[in-house]
N, C-alpha and C. Protein backbone atom coordinates (compact mmCIF):
# COMPACT_ATOMS: atom_id res chain seq x y z
N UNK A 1 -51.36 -47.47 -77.32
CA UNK A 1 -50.54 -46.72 -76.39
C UNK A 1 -51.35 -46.49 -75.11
N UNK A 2 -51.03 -46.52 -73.96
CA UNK A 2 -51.62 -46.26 -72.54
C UNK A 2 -51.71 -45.25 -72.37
N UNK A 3 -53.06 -44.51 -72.24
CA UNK A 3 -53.27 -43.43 -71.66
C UNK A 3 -53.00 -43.31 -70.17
N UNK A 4 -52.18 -41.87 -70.01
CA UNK A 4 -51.75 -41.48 -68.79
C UNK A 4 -52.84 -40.40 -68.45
N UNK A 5 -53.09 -40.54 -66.88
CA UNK A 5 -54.18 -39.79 -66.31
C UNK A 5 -53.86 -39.60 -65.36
N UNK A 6 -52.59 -38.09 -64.99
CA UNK A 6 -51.78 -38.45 -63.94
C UNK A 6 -52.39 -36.84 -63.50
N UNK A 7 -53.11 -36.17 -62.39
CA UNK A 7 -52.50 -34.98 -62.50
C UNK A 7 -51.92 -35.04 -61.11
N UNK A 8 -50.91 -33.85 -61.21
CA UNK A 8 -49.77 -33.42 -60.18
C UNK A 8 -50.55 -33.26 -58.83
N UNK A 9 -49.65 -34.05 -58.02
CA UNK A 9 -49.87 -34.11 -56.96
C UNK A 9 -48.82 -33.90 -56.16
N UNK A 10 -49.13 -32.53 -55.05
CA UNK A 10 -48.34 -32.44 -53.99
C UNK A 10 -48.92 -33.00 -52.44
N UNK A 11 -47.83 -33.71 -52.11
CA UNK A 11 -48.37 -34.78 -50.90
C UNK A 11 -48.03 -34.36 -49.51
N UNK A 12 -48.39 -33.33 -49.16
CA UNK A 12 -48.16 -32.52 -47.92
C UNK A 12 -47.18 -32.30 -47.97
N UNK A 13 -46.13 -32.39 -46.66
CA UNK A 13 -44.98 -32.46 -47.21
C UNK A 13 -44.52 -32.90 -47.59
N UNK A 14 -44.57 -34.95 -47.49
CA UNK A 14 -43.87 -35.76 -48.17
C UNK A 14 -44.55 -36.94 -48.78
N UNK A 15 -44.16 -37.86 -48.93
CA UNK A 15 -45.33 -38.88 -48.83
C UNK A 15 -43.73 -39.78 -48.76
N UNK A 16 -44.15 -41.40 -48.42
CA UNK A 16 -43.31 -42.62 -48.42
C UNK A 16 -43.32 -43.17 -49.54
N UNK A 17 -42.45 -44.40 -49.74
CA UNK A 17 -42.92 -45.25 -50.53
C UNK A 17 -43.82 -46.23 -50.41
N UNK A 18 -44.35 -46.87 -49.00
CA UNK A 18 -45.12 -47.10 -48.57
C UNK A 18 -46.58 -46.55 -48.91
N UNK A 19 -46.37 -45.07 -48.75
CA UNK A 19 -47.96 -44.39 -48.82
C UNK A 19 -48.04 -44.24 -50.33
N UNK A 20 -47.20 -44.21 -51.34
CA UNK A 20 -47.59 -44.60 -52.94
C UNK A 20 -48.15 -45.94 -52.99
N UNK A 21 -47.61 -47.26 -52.38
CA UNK A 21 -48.21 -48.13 -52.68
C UNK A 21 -49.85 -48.56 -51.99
N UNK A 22 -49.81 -47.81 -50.75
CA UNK A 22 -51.65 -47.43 -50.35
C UNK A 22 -52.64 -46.83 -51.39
N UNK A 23 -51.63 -45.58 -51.83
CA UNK A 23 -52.42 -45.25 -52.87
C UNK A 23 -53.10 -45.96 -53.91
N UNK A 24 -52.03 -46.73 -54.26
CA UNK A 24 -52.54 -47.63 -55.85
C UNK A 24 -53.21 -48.44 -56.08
N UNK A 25 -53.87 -48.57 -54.34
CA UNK A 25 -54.47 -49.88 -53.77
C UNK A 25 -56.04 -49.01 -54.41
N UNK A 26 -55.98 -47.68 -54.10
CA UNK A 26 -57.48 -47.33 -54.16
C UNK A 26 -57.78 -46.56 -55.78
N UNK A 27 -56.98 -47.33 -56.67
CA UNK A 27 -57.25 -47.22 -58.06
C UNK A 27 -58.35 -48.70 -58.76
N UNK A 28 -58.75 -48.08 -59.75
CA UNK A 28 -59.64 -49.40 -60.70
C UNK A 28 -58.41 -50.14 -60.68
N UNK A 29 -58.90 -51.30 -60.98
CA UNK A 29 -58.06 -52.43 -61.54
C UNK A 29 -57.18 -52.72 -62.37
N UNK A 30 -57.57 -51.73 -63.68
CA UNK A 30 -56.08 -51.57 -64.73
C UNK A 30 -54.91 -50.46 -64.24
N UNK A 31 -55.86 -50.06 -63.58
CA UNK A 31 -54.75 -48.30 -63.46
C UNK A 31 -54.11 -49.18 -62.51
N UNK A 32 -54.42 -49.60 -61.62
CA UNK A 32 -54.10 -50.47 -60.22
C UNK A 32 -52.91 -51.21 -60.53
N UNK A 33 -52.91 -52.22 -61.40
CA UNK A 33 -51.95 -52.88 -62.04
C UNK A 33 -50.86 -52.58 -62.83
N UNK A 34 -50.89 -51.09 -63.38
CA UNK A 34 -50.04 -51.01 -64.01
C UNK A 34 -49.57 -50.25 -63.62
N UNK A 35 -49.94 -49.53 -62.65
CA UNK A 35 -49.44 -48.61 -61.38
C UNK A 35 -48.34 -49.18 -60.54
N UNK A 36 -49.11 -50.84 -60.10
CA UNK A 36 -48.16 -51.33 -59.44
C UNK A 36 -46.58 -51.75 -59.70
N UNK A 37 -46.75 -52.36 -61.72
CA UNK A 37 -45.50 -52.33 -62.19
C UNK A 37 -44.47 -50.57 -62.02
N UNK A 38 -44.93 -49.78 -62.56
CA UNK A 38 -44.28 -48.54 -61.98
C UNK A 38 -44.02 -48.67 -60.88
N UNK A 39 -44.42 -48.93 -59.68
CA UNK A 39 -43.95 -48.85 -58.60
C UNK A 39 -42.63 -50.04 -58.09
N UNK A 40 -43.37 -51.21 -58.92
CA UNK A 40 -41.76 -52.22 -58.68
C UNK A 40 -40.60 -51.68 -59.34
N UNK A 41 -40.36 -50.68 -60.32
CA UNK A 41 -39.53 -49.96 -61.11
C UNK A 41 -39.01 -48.95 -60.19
N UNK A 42 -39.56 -48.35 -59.75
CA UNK A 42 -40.00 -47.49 -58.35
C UNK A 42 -38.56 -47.81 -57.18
N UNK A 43 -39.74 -48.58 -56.73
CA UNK A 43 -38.48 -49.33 -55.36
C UNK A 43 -37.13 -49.22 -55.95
N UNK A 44 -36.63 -49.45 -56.60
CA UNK A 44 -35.20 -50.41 -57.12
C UNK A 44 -34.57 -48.92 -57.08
N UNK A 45 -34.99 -47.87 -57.58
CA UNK A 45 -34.68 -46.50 -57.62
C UNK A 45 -34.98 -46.03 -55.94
N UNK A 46 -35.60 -45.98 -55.48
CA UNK A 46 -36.15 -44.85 -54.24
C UNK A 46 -36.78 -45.65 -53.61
N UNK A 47 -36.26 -47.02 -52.76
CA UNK A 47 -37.43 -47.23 -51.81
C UNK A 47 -37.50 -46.58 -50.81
N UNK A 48 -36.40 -46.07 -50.13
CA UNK A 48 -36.34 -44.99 -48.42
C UNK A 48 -36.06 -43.68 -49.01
N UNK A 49 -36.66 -43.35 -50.34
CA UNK A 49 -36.90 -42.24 -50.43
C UNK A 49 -37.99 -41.27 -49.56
N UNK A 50 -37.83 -39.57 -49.76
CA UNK A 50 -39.40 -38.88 -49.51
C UNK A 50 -39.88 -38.53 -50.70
N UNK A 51 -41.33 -38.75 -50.98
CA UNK A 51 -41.61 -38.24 -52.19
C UNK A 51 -42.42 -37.15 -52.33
N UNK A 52 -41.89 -35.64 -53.41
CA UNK A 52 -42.80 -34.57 -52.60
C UNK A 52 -43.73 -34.42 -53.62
N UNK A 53 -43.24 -34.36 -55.38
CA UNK A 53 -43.98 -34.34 -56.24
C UNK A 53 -44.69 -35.39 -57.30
N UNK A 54 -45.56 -35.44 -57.63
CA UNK A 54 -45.79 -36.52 -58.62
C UNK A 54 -46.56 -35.97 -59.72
N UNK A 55 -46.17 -36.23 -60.72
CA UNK A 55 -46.78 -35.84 -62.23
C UNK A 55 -46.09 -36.51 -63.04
N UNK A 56 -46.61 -36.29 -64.35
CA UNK A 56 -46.07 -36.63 -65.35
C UNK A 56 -45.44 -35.40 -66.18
N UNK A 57 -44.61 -36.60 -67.22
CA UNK A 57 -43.34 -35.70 -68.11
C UNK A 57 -42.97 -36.40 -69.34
N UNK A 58 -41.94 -35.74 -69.59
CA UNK A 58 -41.17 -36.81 -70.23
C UNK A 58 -39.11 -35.98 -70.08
N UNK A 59 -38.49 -37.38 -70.72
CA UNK A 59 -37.04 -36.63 -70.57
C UNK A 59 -36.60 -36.84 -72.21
N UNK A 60 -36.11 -35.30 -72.64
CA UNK A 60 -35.10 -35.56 -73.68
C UNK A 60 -36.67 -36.15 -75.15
N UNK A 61 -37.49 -36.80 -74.78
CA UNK A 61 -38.03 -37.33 -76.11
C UNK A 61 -39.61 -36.98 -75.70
N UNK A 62 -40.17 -37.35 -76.55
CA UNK A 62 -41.51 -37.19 -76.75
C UNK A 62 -42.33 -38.38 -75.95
N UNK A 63 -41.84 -39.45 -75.24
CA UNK A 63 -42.12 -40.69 -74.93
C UNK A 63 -42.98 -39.88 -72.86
N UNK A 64 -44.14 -40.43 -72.76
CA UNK A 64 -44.04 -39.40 -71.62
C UNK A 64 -44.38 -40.84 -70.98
N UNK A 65 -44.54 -40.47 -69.51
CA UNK A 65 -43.99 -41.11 -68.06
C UNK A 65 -44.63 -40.45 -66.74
N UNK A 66 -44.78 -41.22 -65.85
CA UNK A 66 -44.63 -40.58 -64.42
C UNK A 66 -43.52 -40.08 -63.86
N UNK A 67 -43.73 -38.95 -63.34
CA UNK A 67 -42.25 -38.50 -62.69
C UNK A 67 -42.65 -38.51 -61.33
N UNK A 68 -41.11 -38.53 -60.44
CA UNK A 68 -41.46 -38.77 -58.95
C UNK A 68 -40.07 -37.76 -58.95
N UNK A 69 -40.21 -36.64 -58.21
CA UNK A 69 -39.49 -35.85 -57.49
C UNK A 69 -38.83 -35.98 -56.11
N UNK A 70 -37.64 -36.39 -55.23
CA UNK A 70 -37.66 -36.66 -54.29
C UNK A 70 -36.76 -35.76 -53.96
N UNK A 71 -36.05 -36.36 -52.82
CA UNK A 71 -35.06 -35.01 -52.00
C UNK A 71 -33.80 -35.26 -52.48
N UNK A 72 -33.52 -36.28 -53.36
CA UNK A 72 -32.18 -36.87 -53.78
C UNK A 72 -32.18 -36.66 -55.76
N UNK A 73 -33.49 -36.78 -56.00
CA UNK A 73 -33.07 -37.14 -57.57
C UNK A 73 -34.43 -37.00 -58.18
N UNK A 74 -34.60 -36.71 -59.29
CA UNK A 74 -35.75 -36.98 -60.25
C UNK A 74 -36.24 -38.13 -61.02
N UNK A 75 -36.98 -39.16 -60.79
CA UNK A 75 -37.18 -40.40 -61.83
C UNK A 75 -38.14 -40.23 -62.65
N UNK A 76 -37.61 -40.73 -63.39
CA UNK A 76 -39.17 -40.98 -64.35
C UNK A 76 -39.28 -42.11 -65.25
N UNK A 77 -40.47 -42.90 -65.01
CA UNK A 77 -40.83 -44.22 -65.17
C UNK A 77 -41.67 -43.62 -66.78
N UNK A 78 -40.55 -44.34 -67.83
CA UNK A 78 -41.01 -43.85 -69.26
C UNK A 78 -41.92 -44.75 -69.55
N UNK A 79 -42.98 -44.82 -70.25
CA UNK A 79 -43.97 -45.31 -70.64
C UNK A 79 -44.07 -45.83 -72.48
N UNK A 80 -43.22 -46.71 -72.85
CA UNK A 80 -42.69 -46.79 -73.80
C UNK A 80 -43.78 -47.27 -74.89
N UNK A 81 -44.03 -46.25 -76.21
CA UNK A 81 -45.85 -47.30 -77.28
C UNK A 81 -44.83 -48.42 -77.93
N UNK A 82 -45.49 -49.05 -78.34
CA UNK A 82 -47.00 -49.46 -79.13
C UNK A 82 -47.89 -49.97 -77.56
N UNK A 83 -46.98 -51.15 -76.27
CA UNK A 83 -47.62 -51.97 -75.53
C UNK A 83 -47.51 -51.50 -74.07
N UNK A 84 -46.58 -50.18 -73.89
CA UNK A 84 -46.66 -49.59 -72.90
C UNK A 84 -45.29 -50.25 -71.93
N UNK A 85 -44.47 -50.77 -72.74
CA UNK A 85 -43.00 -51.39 -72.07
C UNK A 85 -42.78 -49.90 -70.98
N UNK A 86 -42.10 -50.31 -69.70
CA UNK A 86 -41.25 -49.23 -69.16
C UNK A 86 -40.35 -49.37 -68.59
N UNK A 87 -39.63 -48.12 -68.77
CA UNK A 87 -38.14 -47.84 -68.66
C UNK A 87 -37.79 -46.46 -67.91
N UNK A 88 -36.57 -47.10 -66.91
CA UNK A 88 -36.47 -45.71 -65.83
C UNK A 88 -35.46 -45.13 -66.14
N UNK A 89 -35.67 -43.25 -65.86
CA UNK A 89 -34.75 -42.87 -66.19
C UNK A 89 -34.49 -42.40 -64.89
N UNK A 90 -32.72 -41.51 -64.36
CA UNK A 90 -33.42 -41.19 -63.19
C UNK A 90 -31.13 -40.30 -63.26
N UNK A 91 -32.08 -38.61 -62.89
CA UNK A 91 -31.23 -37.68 -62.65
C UNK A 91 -30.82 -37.48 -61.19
N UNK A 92 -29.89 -37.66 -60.78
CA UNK A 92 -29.60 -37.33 -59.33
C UNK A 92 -29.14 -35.73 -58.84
N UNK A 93 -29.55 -35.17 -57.87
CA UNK A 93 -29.47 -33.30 -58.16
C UNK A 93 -27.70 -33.39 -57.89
N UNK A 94 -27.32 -34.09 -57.21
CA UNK A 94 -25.74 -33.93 -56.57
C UNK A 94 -25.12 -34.21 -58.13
N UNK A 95 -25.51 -34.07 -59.08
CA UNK A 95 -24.92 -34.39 -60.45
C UNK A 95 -24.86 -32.85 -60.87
N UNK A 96 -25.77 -32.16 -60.61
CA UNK A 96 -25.62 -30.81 -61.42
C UNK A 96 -25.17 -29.40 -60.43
N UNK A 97 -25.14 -28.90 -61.56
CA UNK A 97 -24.42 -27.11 -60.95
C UNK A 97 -25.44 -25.97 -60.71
N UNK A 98 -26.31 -26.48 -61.59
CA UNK A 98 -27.64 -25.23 -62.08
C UNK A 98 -29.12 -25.83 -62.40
N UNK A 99 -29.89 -24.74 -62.47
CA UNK A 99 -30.96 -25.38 -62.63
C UNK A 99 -31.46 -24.07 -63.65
N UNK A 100 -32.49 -24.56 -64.42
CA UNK A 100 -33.53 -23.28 -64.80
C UNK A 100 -34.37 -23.89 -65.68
N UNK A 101 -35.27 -22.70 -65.70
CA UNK A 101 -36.68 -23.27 -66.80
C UNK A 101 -37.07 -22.80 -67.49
N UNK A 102 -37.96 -23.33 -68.75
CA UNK A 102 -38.82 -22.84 -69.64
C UNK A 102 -40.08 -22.82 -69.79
N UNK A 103 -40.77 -22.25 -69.97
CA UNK A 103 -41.95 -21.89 -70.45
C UNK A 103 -42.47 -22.15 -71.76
N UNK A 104 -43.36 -22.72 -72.34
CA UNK A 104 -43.48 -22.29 -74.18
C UNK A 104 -44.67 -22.97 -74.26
N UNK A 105 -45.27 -22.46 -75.63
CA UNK A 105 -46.88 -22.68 -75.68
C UNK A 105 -46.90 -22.08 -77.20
N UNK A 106 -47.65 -23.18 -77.79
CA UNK A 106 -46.91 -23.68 -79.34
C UNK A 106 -48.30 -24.37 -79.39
N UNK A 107 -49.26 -23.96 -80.41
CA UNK A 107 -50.90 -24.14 -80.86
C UNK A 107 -51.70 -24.94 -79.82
N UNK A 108 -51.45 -23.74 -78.73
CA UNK A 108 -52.17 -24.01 -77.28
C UNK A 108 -51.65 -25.53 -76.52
N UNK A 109 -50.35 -25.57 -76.86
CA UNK A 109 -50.00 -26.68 -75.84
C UNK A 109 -49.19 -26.24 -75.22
N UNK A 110 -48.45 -26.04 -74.28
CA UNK A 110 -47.83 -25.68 -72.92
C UNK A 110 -47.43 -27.10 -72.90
N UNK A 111 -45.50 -25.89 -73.14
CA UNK A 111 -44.40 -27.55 -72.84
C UNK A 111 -43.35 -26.50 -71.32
N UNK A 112 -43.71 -27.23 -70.41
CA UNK A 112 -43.05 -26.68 -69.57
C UNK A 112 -41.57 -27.58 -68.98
N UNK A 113 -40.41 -26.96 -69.23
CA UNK A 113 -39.02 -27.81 -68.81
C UNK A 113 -38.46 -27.38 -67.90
N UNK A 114 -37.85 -28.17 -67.14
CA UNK A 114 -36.66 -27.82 -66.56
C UNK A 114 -35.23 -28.62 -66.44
N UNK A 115 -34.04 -27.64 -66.66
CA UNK A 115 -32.92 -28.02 -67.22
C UNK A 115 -32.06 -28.53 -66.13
N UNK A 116 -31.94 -29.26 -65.87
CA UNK A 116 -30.52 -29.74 -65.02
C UNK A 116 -28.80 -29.46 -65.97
N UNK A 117 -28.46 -28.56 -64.95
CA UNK A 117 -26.83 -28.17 -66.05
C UNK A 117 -25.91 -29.07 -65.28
N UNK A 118 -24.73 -29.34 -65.73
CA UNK A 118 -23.63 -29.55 -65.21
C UNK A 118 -22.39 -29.41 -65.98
N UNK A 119 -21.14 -28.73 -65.23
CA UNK A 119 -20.27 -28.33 -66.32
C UNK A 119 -19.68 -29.56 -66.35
N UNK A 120 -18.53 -29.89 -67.59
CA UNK A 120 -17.55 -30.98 -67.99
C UNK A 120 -16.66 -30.13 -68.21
N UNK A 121 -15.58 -31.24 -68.67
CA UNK A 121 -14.44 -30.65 -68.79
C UNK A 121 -14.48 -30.05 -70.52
N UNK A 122 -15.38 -30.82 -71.16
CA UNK A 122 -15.54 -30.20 -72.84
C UNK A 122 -16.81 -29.32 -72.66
N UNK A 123 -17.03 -27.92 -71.71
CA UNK A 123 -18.21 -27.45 -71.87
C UNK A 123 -19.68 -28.07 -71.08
N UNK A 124 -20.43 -27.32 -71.04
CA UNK A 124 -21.32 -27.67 -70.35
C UNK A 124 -22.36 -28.70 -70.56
N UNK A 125 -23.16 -29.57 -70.09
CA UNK A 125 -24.30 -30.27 -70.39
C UNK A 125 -25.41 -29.78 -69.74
N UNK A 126 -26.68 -30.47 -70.59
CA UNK A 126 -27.69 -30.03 -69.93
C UNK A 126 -29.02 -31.03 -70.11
N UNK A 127 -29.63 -31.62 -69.04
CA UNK A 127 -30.39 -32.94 -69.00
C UNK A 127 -31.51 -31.61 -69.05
N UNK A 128 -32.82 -32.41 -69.34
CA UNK A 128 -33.69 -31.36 -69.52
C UNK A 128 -35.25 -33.01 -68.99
N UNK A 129 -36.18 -32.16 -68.45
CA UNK A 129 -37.40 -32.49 -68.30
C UNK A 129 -38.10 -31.74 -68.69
N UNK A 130 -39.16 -32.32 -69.03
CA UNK A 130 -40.27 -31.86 -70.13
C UNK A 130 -41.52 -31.95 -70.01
N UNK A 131 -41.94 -31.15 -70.62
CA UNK A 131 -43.24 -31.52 -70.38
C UNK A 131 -43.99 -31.93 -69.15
N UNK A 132 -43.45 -31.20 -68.29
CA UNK A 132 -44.11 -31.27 -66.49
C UNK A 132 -45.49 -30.60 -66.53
N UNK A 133 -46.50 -31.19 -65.78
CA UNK A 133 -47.84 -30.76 -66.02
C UNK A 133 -47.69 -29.53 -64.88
N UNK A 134 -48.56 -28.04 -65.58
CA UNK A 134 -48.36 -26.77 -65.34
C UNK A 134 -49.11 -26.36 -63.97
N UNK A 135 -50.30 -27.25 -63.24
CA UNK A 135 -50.59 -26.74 -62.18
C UNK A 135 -49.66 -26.07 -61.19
N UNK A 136 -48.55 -26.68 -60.76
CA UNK A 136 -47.68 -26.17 -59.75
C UNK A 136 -46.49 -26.22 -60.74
N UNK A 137 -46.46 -26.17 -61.16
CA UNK A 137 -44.61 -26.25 -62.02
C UNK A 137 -43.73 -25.34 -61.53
N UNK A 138 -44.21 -23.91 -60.55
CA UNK A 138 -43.20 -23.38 -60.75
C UNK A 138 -42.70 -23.72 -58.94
N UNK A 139 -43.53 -24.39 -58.53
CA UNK A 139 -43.17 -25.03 -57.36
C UNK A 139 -42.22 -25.99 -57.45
N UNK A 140 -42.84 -27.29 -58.24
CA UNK A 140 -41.82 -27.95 -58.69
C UNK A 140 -40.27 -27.63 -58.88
N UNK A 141 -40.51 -26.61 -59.82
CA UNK A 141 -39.35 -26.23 -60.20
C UNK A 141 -38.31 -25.23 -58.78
N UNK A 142 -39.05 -24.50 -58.58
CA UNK A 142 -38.33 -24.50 -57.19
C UNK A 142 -37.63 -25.11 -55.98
N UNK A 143 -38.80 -26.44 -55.95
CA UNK A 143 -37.67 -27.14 -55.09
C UNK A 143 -36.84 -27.98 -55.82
N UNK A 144 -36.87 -28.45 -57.23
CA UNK A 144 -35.62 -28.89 -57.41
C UNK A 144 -34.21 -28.04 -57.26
N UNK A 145 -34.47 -26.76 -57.85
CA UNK A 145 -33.55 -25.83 -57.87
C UNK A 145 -32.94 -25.65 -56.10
N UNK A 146 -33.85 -25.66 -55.23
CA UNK A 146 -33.41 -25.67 -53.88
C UNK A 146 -32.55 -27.01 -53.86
N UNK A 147 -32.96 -27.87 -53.98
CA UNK A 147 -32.00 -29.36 -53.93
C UNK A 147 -30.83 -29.39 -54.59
N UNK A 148 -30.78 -29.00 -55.48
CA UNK A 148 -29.51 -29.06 -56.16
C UNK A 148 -28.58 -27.83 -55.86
N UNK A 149 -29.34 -26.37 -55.40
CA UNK A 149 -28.15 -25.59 -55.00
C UNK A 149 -27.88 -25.64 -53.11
């Protein structure tokens, strides 16, 4: 399984997609490469995106990923074991009604979420992210909640 060695990064105010792919330029050689596949996964989702947050997560499963926060939507490039296959998932905020979060810390691990709601016509749903790394989370979580209301 590929170890992820992501920590959260806020990129002034924004960063490009352009300035992710500068970035990946000034990684070792494996991280470099497999960085770069995330990023061709990337484009197809958000190339004239802004990007404000970056960390990792996961959605809905235990499978974790890079997440990219933008002004339109949340992606996250899942990182699939045994060989490290990946697969995008990707919430758009103009989809939901609400936002909110959790907190929890369960034999010193800290699972921090946040819920994307949206009502239906059978009751409500609720997409959930997970496991967002806790340096800034509640930033994070703020500006999604700003985006979507």
């Amino acid at each position: 399984m590929s170890k992820l060695i992501v920590e959260i990064t806020i990129i002034g105010e924004y960063s490009s997609f352009d300035g992710l792919v500068s970035e990946a330029e000034k990684l070792p050689k494996s991280s470099r490469n497999h960085y770069r596949k995330v990023l061709d996964l990337l484009k197809k989702e958000a190339r004239e995106e802004k990007f404000y947050f970056l960390s990792t997560g996961a959605f809905k499963s235990t499978t974790f990923g890079y997440l990219f926060f933008t002004g339109k939507k949340v992606i996250l490039i899942e990182v699939k074991p045994p060989f490290g296959k990946l697969k995008t998932h990707v919430y758009e905020y103009k989809h939901y009604d609400d936002v909110d979060y959790d907190m929890t810390k369960a034999l010193g691990i800290s699972n921090n979420m946040i819920y994307l709601n949206k009502s239906g016509l059978f009751g409500s749903k609720k997409d959930r992210v997970t496991h967002v790394s806790s340096p800034n989370f509640k930033e994070i979580y703020e500006f999604v909640k700003a985006q979507v209301n």
